[in-house]
PDB file of N, CA and C in Angstrom:
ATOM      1  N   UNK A   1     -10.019   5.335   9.150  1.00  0.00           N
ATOM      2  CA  UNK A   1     -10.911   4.309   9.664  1.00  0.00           C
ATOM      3  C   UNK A   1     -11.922   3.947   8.579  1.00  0.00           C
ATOM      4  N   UNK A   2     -12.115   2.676   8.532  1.00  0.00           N
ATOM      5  CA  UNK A   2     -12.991   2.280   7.199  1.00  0.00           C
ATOM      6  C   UNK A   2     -14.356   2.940   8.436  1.00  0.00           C
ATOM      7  N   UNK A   3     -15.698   3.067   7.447  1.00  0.00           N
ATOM      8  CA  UNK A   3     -16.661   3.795   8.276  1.00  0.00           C
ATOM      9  C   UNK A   3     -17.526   2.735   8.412  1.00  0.00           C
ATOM     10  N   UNK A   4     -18.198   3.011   9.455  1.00  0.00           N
ATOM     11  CA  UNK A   4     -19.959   1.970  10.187  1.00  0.00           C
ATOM     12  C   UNK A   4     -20.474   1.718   8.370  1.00  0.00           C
ATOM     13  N   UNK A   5     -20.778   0.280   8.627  1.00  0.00           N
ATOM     14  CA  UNK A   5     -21.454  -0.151   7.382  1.00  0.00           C
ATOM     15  C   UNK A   5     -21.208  -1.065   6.514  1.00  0.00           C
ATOM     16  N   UNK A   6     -19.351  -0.738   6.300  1.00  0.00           N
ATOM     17  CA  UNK A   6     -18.413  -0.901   5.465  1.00  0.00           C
ATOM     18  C   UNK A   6     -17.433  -2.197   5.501  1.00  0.00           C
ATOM     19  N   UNK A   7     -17.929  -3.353   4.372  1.00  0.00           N
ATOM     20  CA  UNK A   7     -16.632  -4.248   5.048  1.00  0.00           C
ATOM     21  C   UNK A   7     -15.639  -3.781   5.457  1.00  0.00           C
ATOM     22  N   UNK A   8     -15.115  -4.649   7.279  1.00  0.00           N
ATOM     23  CA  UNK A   8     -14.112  -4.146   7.803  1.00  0.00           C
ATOM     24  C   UNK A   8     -13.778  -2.616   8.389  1.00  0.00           C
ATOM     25  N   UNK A   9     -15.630  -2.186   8.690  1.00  0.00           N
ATOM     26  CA  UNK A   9     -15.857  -1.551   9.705  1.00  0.00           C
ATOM     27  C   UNK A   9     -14.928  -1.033  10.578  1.00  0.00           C
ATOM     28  N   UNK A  10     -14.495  -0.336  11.204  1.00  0.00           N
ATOM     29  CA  UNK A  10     -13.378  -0.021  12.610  1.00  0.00           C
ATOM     30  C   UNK A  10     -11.875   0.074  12.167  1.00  0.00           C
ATOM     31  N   UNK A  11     -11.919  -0.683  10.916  1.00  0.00           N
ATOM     32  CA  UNK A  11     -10.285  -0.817  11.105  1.00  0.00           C
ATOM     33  C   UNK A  11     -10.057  -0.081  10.264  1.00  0.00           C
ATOM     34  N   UNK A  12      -8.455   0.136  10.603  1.00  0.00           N
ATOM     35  CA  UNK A  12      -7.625   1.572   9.637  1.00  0.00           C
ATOM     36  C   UNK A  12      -7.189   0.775   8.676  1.00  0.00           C
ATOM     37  N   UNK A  13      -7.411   1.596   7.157  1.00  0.00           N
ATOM     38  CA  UNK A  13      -6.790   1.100   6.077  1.00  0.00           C
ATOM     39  C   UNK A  13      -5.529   1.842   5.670  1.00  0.00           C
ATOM     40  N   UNK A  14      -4.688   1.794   5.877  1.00  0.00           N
ATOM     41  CA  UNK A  14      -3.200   2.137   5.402  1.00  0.00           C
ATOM     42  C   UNK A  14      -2.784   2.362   3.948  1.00  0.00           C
ATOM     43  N   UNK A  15      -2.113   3.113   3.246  1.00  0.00           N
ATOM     44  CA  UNK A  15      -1.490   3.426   2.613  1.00  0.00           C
ATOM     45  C   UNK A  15      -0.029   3.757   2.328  1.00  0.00           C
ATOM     46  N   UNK A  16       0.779   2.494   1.966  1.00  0.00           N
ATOM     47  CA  UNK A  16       2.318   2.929   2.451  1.00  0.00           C
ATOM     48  C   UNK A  16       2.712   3.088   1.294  1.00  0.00           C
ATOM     49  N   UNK A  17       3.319   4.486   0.798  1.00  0.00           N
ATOM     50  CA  UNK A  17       3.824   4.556   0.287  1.00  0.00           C
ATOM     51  C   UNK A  17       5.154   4.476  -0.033  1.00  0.00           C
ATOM     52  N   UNK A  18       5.557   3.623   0.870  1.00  0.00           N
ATOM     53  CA  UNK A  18       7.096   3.179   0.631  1.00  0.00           C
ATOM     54  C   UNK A  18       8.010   4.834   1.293  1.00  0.00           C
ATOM     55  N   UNK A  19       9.153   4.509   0.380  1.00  0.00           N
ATOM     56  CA  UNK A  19      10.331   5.451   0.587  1.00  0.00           C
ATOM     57  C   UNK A  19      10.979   5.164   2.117  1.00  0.00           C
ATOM     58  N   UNK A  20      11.983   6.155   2.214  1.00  0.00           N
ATOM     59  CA  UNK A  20      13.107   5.757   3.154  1.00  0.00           C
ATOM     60  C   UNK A  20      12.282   5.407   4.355  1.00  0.00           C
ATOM     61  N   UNK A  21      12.861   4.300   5.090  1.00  0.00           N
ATOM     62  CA  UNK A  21      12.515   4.060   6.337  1.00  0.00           C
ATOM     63  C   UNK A  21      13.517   3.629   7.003  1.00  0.00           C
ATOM     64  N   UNK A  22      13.324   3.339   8.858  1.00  0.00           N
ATOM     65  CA  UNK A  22      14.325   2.787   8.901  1.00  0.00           C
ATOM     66  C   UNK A  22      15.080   3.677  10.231  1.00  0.00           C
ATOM     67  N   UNK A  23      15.600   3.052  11.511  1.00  0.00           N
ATOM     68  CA  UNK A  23      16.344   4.256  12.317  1.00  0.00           C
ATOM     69  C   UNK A  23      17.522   2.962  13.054  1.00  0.00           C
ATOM     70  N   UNK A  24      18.072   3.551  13.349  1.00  0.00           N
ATOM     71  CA  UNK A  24      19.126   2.554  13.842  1.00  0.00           C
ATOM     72  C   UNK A  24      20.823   2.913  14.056  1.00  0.00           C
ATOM     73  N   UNK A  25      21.564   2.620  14.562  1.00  0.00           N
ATOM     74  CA  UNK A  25      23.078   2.794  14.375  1.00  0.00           C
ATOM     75  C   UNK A  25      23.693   3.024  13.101  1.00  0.00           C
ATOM     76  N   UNK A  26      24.308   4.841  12.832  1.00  0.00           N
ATOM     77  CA  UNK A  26      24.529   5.397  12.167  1.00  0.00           C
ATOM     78  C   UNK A  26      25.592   4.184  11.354  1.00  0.00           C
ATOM     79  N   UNK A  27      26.396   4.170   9.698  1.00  0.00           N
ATOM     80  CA  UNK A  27      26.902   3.578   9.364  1.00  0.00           C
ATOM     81  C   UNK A  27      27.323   4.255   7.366  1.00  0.00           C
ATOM     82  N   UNK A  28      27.659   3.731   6.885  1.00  0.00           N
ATOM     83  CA  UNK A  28      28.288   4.449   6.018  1.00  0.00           C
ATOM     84  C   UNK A  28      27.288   4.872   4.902  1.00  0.00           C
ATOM     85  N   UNK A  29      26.552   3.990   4.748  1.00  0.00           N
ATOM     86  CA  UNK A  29      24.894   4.169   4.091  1.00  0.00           C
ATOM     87  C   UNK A  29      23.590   5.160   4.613  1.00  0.00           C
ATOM     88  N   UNK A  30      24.031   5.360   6.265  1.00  0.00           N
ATOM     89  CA  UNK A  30      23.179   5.900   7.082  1.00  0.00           C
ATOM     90  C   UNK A  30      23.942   6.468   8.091  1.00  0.00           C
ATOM     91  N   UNK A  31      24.863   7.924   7.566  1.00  0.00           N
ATOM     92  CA  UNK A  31      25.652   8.536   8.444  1.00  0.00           C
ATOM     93  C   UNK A  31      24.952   8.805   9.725  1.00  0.00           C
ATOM     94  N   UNK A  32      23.628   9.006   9.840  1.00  0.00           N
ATOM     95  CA  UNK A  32      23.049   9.700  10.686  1.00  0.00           C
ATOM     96  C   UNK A  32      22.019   8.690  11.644  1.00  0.00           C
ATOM     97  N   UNK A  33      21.954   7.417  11.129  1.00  0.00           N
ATOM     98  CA  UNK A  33      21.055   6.574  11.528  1.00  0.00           C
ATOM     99  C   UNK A  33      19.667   6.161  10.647  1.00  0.00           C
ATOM    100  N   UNK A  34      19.485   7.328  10.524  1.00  0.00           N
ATOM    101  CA  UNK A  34      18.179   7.885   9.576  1.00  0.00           C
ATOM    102  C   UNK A  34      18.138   7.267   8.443  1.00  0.00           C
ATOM    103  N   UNK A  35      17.076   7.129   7.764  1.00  0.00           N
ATOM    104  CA  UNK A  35      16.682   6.763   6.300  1.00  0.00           C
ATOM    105  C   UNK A  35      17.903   5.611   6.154  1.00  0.00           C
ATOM    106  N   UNK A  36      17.948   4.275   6.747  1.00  0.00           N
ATOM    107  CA  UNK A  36      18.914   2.903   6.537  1.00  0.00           C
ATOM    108  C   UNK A  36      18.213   2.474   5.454  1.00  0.00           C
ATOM    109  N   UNK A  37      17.197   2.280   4.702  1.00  0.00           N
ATOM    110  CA  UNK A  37      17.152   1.884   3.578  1.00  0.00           C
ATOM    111  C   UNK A  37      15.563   2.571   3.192  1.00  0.00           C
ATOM    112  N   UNK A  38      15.822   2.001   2.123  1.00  0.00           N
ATOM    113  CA  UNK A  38      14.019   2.701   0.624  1.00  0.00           C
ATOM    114  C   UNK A  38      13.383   1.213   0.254  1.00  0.00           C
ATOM    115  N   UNK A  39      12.148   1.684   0.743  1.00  0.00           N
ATOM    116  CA  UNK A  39      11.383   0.849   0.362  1.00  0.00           C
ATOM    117  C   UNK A  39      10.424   1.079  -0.997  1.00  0.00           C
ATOM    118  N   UNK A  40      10.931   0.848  -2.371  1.00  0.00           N
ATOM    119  CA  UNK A  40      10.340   1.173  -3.587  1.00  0.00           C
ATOM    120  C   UNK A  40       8.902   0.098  -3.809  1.00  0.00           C
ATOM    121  N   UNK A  41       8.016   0.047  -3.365  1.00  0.00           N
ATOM    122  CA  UNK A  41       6.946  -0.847  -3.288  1.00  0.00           C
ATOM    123  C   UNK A  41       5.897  -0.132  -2.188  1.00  0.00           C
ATOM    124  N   UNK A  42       4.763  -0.090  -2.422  1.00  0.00           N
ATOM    125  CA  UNK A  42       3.505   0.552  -2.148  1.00  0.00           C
ATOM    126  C   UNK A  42       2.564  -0.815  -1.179  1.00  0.00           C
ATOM    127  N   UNK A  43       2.361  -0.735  -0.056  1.00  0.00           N
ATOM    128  CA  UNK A  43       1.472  -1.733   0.795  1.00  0.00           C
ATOM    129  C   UNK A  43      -0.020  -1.341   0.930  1.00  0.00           C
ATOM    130  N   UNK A  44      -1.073  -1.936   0.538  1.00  0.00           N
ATOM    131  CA  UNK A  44      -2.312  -1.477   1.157  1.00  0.00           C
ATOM    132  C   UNK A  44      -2.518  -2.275   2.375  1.00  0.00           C
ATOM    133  N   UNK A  45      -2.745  -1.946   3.667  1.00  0.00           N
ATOM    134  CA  UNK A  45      -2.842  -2.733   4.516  1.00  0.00           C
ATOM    135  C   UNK A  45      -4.225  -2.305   5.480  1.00  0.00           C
ATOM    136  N   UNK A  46      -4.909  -3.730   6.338  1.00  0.00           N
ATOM    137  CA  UNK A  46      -6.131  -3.201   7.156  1.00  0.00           C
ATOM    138  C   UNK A  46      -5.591  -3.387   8.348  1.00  0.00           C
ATOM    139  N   UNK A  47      -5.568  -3.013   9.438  1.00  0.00           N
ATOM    140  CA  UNK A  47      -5.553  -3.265  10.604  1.00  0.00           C
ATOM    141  C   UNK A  47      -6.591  -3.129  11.859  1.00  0.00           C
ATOM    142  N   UNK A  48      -6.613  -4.002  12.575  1.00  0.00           N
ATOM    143  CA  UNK A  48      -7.361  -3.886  13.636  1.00  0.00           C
ATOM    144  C   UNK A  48      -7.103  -3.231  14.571  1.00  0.00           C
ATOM    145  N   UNK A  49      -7.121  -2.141  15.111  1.00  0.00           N
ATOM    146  CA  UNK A  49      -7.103  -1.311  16.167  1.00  0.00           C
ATOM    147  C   UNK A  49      -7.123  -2.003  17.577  1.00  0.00           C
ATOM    148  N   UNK A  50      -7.800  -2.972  17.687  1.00  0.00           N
ATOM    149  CA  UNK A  50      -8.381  -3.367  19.461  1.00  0.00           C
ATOM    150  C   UNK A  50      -7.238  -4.617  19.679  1.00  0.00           C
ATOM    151  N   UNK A  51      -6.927  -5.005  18.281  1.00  0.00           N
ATOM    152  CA  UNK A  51      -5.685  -6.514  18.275  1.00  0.00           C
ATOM    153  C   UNK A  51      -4.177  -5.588  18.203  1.00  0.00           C
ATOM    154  N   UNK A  52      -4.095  -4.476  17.089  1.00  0.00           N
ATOM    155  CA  UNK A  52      -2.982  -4.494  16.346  1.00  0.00           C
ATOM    156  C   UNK A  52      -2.487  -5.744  15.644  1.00  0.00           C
ATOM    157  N   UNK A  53      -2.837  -5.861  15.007  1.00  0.00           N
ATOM    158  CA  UNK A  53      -3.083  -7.182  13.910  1.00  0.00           C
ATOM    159  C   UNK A  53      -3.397  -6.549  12.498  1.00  0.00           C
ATOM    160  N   UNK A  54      -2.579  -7.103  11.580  1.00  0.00           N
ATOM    161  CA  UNK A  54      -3.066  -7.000  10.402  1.00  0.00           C
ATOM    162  C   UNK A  54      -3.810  -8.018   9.805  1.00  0.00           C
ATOM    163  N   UNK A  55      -4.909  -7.421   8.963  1.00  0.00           N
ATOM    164  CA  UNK A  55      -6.101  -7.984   8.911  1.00  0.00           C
ATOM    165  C   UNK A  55      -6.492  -8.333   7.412  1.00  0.00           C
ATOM    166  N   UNK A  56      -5.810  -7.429   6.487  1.00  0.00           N
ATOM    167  CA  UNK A  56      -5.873  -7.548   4.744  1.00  0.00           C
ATOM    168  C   UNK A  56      -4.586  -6.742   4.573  1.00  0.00           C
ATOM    169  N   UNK A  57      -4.204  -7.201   3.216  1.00  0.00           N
ATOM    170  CA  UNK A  57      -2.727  -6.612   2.774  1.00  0.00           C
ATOM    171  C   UNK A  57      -2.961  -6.375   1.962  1.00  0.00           C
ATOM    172  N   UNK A  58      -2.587  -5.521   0.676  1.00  0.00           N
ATOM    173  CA  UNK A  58      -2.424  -6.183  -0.842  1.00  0.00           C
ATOM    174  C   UNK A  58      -0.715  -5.249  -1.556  1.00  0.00           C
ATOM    175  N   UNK A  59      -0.186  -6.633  -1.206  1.00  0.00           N
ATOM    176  CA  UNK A  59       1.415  -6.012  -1.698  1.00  0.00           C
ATOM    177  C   UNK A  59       1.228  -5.799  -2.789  1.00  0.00           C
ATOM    178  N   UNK A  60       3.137  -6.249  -3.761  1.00  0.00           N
ATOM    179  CA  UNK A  60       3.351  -6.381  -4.648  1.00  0.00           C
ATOM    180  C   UNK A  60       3.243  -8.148  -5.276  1.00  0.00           C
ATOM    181  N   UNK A  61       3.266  -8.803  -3.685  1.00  0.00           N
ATOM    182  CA  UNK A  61       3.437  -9.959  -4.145  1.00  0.00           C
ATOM    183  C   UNK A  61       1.930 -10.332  -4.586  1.00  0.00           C
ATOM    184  N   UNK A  62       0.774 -10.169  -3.464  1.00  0.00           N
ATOM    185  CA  UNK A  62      -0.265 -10.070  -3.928  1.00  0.00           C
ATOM    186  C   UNK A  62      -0.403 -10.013  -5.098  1.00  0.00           C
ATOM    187  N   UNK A  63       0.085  -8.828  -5.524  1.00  0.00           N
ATOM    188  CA  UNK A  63      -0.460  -8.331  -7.063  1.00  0.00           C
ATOM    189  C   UNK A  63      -0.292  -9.409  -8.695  1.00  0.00           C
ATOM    190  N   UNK A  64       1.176  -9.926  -7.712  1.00  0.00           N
ATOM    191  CA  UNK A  64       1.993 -10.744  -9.043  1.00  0.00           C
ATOM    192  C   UNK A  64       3.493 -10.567  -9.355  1.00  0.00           C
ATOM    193  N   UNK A  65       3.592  -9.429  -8.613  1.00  0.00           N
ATOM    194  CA  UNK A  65       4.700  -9.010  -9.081  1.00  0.00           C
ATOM    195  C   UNK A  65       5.697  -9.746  -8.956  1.00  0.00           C
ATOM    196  N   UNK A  66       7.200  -9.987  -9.052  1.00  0.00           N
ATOM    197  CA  UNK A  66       8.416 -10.499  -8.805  1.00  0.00           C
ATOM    198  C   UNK A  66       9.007  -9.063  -8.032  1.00  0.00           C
ATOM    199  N   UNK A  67       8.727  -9.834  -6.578  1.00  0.00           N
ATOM    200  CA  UNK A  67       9.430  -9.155  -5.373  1.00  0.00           C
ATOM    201  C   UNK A  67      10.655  -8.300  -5.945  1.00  0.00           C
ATOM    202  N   UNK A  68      11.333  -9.168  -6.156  1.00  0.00           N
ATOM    203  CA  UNK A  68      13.119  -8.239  -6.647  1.00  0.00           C
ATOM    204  C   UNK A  68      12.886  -7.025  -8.002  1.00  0.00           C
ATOM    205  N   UNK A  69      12.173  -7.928  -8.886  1.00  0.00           N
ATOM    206  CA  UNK A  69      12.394  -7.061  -9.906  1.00  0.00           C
ATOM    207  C   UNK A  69      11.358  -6.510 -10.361  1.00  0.00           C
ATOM    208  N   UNK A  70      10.093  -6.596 -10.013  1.00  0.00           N
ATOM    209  CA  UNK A  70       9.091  -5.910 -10.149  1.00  0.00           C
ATOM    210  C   UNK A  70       8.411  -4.839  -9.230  1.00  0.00           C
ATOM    211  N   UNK A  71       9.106  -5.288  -8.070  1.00  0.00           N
ATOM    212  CA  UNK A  71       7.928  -4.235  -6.869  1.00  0.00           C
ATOM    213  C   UNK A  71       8.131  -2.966  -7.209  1.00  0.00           C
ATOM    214  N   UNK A  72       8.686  -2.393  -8.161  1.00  0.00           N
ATOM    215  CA  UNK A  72       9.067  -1.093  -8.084  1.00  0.00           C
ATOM    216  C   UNK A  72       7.816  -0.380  -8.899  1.00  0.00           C
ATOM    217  N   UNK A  73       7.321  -1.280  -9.376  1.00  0.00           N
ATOM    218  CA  UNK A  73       6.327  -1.060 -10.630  1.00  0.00           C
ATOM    219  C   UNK A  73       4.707  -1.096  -9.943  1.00  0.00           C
ATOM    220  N   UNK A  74       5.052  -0.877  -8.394  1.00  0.00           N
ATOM    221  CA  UNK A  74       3.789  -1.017  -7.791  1.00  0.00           C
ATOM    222  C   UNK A  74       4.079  -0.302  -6.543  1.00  0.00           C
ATOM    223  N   UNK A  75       4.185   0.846  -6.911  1.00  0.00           N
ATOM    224  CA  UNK A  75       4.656   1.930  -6.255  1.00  0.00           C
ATOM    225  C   UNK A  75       4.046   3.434  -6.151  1.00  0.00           C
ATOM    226  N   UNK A  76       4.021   4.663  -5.377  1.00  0.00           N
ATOM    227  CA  UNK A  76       3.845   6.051  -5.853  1.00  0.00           C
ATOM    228  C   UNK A  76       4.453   6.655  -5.085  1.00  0.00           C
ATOM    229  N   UNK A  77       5.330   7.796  -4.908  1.00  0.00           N
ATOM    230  CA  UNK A  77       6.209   8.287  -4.494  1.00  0.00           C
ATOM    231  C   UNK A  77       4.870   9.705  -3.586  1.00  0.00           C
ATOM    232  N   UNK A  78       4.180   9.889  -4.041  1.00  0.00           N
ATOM    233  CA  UNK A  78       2.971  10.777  -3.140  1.00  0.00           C
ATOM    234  C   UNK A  78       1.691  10.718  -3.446  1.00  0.00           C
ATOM    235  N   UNK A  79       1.128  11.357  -2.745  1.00  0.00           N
ATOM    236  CA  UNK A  79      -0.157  11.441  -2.849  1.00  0.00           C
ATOM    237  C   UNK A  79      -1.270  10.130  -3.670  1.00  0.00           C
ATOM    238  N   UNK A  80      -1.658   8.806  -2.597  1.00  0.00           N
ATOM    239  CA  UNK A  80      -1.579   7.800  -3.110  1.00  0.00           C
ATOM    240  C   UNK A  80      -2.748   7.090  -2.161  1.00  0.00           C
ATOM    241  N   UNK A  81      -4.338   7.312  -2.255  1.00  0.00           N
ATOM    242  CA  UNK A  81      -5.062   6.648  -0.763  1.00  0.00           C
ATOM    243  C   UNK A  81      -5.597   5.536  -1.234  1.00  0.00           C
ATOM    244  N   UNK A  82      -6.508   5.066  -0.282  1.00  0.00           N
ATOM    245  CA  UNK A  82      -6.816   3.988  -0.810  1.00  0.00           C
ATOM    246  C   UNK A  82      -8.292   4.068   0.229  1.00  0.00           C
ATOM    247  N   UNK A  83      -9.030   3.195  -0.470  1.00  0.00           N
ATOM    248  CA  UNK A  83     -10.913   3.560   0.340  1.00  0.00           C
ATOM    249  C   UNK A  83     -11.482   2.009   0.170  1.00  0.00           C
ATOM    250  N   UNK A  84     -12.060   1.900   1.271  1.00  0.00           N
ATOM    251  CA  UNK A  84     -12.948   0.545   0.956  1.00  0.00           C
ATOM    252  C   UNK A  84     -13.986   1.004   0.319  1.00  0.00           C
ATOM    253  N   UNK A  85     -14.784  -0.244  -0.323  1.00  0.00           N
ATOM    254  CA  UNK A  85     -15.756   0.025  -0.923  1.00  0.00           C
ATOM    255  C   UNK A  85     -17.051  -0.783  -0.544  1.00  0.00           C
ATOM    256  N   UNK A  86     -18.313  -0.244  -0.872  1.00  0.00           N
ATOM    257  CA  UNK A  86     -19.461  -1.304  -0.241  1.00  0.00           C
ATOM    258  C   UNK A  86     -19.344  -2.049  -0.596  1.00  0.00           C
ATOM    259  N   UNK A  87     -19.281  -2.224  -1.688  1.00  0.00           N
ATOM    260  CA  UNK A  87     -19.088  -3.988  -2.085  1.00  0.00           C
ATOM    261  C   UNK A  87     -18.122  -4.932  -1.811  1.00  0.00           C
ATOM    262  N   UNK A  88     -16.964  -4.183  -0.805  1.00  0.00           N
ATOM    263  CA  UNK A  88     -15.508  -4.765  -0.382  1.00  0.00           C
ATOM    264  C   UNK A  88     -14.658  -4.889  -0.708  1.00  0.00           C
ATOM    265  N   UNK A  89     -14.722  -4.375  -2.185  1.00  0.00           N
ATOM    266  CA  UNK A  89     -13.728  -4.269  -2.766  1.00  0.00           C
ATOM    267  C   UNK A  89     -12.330  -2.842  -2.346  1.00  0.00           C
ATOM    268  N   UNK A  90     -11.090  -2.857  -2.758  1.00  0.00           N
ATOM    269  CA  UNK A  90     -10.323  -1.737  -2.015  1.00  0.00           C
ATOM    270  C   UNK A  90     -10.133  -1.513  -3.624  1.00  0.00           C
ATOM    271  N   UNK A  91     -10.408   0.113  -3.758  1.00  0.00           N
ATOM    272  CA  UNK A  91     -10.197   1.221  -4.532  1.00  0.00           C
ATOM    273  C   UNK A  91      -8.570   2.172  -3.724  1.00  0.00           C
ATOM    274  N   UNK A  92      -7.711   1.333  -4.843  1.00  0.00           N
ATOM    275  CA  UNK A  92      -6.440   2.539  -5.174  1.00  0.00           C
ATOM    276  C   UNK A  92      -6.048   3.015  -5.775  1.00  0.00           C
ATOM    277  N   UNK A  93      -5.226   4.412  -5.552  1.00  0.00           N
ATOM    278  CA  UNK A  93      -4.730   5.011  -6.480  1.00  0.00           C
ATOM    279  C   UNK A  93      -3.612   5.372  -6.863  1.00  0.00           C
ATOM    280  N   UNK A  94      -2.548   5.133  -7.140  1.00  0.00           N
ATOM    281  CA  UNK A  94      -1.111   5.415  -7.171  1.00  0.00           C
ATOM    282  C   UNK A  94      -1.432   6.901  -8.069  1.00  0.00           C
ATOM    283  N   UNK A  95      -0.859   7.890  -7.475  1.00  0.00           N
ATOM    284  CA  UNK A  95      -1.261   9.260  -8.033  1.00  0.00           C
ATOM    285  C   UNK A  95       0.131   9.394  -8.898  1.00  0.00           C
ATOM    286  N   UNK A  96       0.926   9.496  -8.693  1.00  0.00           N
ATOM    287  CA  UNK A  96       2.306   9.808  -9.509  1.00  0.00           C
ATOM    288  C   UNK A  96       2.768   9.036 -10.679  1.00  0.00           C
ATOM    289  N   UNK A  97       1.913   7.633 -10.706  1.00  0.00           N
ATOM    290  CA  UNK A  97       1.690   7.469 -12.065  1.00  0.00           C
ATOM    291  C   UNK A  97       0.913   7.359 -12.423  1.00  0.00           C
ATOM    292  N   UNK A  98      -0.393   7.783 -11.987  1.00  0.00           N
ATOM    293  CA  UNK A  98      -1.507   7.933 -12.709  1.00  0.00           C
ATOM    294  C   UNK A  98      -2.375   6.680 -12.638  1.00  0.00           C
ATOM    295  N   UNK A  99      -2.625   5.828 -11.895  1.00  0.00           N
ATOM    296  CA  UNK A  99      -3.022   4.311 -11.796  1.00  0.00           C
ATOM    297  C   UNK A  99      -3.746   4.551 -11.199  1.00  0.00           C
ATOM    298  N   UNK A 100      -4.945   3.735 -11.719  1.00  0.00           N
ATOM    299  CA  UNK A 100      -6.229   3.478 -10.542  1.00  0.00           C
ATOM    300  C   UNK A 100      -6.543   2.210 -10.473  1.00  0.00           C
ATOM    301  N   UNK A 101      -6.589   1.216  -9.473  1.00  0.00           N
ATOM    302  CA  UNK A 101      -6.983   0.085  -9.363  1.00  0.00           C
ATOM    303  C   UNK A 101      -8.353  -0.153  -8.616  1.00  0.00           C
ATOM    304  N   UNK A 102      -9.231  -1.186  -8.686  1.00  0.00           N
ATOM    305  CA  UNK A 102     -10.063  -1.867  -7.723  1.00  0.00           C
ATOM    306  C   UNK A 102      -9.561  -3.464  -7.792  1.00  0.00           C
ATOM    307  N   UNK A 103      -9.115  -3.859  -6.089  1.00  0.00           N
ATOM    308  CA  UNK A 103      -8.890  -5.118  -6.164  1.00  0.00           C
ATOM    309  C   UNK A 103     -10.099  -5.642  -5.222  1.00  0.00           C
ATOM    310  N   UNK A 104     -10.192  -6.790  -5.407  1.00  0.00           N
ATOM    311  CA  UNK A 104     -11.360  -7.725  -4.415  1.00  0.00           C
ATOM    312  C   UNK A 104     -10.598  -8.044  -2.454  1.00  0.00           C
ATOM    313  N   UNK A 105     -11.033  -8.269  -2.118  1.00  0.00           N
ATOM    314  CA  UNK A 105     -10.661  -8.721  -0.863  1.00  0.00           C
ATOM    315  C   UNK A 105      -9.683 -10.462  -1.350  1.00  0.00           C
ATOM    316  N   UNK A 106      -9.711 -11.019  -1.761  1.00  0.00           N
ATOM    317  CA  UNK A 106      -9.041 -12.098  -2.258  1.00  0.00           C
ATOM    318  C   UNK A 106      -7.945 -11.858  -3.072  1.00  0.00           C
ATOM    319  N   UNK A 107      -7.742 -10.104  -3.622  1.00  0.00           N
ATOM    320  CA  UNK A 107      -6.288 -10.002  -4.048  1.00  0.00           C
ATOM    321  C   UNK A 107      -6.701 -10.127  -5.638  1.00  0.00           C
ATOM    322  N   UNK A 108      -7.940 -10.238  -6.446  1.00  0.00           N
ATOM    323  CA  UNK A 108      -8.209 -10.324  -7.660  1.00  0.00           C
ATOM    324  C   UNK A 108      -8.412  -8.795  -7.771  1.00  0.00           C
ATOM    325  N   UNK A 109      -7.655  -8.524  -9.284  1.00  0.00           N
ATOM    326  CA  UNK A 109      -7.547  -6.905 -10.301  1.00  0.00           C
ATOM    327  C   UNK A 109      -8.889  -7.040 -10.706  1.00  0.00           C
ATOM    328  N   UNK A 110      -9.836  -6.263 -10.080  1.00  0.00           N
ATOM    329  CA  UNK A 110     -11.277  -5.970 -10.560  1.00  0.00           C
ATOM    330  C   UNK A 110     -11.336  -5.394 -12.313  1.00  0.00           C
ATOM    331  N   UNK A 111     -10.407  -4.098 -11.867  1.00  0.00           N
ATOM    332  CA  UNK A 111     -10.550  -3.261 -13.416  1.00  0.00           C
ATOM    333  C   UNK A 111      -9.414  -2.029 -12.932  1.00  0.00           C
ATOM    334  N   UNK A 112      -8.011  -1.502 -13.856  1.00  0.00           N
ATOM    335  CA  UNK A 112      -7.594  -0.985 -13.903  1.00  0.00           C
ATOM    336  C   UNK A 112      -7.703   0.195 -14.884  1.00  0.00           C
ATOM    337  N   UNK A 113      -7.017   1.187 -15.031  1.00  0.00           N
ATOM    338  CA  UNK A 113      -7.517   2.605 -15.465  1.00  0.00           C
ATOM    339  C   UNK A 113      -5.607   3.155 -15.342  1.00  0.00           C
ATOM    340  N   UNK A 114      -4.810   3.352 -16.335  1.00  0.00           N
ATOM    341  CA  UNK A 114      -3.612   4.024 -16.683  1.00  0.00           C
ATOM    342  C   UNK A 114      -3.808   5.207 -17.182  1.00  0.00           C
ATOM    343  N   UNK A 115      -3.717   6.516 -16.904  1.00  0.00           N
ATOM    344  CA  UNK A 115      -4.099   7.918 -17.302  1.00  0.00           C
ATOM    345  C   UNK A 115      -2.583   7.873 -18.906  1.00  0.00           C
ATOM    346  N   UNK A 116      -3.002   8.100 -19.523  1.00  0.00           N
ATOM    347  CA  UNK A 116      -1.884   8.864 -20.587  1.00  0.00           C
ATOM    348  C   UNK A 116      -1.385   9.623 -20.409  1.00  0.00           C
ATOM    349  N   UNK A 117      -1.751  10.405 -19.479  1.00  0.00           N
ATOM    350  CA  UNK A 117      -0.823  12.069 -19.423  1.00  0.00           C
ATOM    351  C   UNK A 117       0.054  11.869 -18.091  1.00  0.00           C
TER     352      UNK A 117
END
């Protein structure tokens, strides 16, 4: 829950880190039903609790990327949150490659940070 104070107050900010999703009628890709496809692309999303409505996003498309051949490059396979900030801006972090972003509420790259190691 973003906290009292905070642009976008009340609502849950999400962190998807992608990977298998998906349930449905088992098939040759998905003997079991389970895991029907991977989602290699990372969503920050806000939602409203009292609507269920999404309220802010920031994909890959957001970002710039080319859906097909880029979303992969905006991704983290774990450990990956994301925090509003007072000033409204959303602070993320893709942990598995080492990325730290701040984007604006309008989807503008404040200032990025690539770890070397």
């Amino acid at each position: 829950m973003i906290p009292r104070g905070l642009p976008g107050e009340g609502n849950i900010l999400v962190f998807d880190n992608g990977g298998w999703v998906g349930y449905g009628a088992p098939n040759l890709g998905s003997p079991t039903g389970a895991k029907k496809s991977s989602q290699r692309s990372l969503s920050n999303t806000g939602v409203r609790p009292d609507h269920r409505k999404i309220i802010w996003q920031y994909t890959p498309a957001e970002a710039g990327y080319l859906m097909s051949a880029d979303a992969n490059r905006f991704y983290s396979l774990f450990i990956s949150p994301a925090q509003r900030l007072p000033n409204g801006n959303t602070l993320i972090t893709e942990d598995s490659g080492g990325r730290i972003i701040e984007v604006t509420a309008e989807h503008e790259l404040v200032w990025e940070c690539i770890s070397p190691y």
